[in-house]
C-alpha atoms as a PDB file:
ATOM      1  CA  UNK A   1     -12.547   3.675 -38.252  1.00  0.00           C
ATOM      2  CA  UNK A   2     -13.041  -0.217 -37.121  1.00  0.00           C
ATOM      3  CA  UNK A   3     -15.804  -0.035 -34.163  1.00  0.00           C
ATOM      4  CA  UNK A   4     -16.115  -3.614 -33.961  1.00  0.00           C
ATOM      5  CA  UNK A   5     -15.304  -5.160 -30.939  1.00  0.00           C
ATOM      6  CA  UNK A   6     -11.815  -6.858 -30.434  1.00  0.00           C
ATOM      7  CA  UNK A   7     -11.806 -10.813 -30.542  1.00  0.00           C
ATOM      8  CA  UNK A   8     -11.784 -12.781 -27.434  1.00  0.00           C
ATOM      9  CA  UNK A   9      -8.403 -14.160 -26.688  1.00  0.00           C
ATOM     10  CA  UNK A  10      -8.155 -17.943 -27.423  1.00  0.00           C
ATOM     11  CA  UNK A  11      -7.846 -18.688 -23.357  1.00  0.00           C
ATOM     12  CA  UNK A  12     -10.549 -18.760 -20.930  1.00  0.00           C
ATOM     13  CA  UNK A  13      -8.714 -17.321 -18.042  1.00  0.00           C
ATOM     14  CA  UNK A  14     -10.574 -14.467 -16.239  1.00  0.00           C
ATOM     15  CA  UNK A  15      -8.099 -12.069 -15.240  1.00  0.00           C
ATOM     16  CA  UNK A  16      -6.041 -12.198 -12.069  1.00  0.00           C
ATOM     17  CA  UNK A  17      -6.169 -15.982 -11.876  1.00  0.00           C
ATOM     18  CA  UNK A  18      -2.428 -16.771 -11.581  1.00  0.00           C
ATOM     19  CA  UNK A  19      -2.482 -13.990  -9.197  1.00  0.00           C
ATOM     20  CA  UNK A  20      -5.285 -15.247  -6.767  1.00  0.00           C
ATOM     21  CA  UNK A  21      -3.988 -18.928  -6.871  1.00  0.00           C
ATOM     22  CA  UNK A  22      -0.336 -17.487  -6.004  1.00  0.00           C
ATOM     23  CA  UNK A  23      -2.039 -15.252  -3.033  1.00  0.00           C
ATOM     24  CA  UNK A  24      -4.149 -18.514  -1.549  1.00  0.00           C
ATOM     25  CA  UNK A  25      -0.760 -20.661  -1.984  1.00  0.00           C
ATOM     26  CA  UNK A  26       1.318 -18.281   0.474  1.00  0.00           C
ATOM     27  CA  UNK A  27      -1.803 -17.770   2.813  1.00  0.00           C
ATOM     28  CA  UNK A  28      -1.395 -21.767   2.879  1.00  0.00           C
ATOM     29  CA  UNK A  29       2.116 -21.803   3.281  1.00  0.00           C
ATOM     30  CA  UNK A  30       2.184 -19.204   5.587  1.00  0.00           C
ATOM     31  CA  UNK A  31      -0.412 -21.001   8.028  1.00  0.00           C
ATOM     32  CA  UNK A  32       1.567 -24.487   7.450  1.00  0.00           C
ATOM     33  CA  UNK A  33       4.850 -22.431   8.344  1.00  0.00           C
ATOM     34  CA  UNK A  34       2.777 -20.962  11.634  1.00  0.00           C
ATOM     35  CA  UNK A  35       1.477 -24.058  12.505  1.00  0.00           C
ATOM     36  CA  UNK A  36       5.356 -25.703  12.455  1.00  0.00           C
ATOM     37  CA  UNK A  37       7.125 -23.869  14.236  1.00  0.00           C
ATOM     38  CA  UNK A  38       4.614 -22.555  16.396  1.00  0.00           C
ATOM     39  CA  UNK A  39       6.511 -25.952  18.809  1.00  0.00           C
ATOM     40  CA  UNK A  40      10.148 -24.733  18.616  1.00  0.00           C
ATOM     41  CA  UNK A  41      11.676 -23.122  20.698  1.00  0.00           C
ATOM     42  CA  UNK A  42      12.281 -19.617  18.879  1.00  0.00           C
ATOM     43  CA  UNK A  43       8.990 -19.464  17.312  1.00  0.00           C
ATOM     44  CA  UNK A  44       8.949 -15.873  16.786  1.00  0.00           C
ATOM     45  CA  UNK A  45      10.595 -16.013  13.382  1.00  0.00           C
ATOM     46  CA  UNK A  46       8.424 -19.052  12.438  1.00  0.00           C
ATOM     47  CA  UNK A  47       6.014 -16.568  13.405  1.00  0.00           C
ATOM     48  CA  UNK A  48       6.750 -13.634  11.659  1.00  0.00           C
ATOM     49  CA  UNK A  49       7.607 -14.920   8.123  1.00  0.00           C
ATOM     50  CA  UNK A  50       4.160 -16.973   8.446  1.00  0.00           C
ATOM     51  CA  UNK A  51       1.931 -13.590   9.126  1.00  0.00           C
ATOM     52  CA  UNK A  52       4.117 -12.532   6.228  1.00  0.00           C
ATOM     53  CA  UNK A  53       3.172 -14.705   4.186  1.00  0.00           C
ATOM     54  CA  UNK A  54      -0.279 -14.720   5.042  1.00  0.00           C
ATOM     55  CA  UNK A  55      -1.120 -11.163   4.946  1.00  0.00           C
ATOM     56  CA  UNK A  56       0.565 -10.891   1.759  1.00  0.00           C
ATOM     57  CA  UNK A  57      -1.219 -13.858   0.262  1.00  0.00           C
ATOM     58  CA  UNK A  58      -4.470 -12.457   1.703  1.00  0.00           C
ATOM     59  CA  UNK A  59      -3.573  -8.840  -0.435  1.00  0.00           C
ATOM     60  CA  UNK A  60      -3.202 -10.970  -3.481  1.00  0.00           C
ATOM     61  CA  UNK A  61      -6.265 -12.871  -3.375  1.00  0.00           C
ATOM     62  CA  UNK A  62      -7.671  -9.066  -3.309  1.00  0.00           C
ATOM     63  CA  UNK A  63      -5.813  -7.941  -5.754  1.00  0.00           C
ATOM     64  CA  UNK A  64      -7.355 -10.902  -7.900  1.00  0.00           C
ATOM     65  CA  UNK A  65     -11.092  -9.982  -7.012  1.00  0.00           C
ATOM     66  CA  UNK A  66     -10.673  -6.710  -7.796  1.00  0.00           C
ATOM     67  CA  UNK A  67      -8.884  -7.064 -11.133  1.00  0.00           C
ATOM     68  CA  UNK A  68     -11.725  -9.770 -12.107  1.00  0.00           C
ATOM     69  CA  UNK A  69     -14.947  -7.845 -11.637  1.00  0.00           C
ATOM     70  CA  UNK A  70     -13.253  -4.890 -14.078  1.00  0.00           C
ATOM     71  CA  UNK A  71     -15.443  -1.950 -14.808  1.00  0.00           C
ATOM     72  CA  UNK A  72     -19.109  -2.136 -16.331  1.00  0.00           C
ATOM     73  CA  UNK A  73     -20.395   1.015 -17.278  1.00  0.00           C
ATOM     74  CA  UNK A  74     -23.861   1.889 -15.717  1.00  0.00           C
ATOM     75  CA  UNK A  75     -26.618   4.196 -16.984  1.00  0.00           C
ATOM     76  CA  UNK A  76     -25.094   7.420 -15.410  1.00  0.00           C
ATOM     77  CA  UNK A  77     -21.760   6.345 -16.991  1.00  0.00           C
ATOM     78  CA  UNK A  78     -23.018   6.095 -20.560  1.00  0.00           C
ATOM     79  CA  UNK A  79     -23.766   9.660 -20.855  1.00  0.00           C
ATOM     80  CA  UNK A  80     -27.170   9.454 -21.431  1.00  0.00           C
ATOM     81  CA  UNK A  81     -28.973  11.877 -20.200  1.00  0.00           C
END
């Protein structure tokens, strides 16, 4: 059985990274698309599709923290002892 570890891949990308910069580019479109129409007339669907957009982009940005820090085993994991 092969117990060596498996080979870096050839990018440097941690993972989540497309994710997180996709999640901070519809927080900042959804605050550009706030701040627009937030002078029109019928700003509540300006409004709406901006918290949209923010909240989701927020959720991503999560997403991508959470997916990057992965899952080190500690002492009480290693089943020792």
């Amino acid at each position: 059985m092969n117990t060596e570890r498996n080979p870096e891949p050839h990018w440097s990308t941690r993972p989540g990274a497309l994710t997180g910069f996709l999640g901070g580019l519809a927080a900042a479109a959804g605050a550009i698309v706030i701040m627009v129409n937030y002078q029109t007339p019928g700003y509540e669907v300006g409004f709406f599709i901006g918290s949209v957009l923010i909240v989701g982009g927020l959720l991503l940005r999560i997403e991508s923290a959470i997916r990057s820090t992965g899952h080190r085993p500690s002492t009480r994991d290693s089943g020792d002892g």
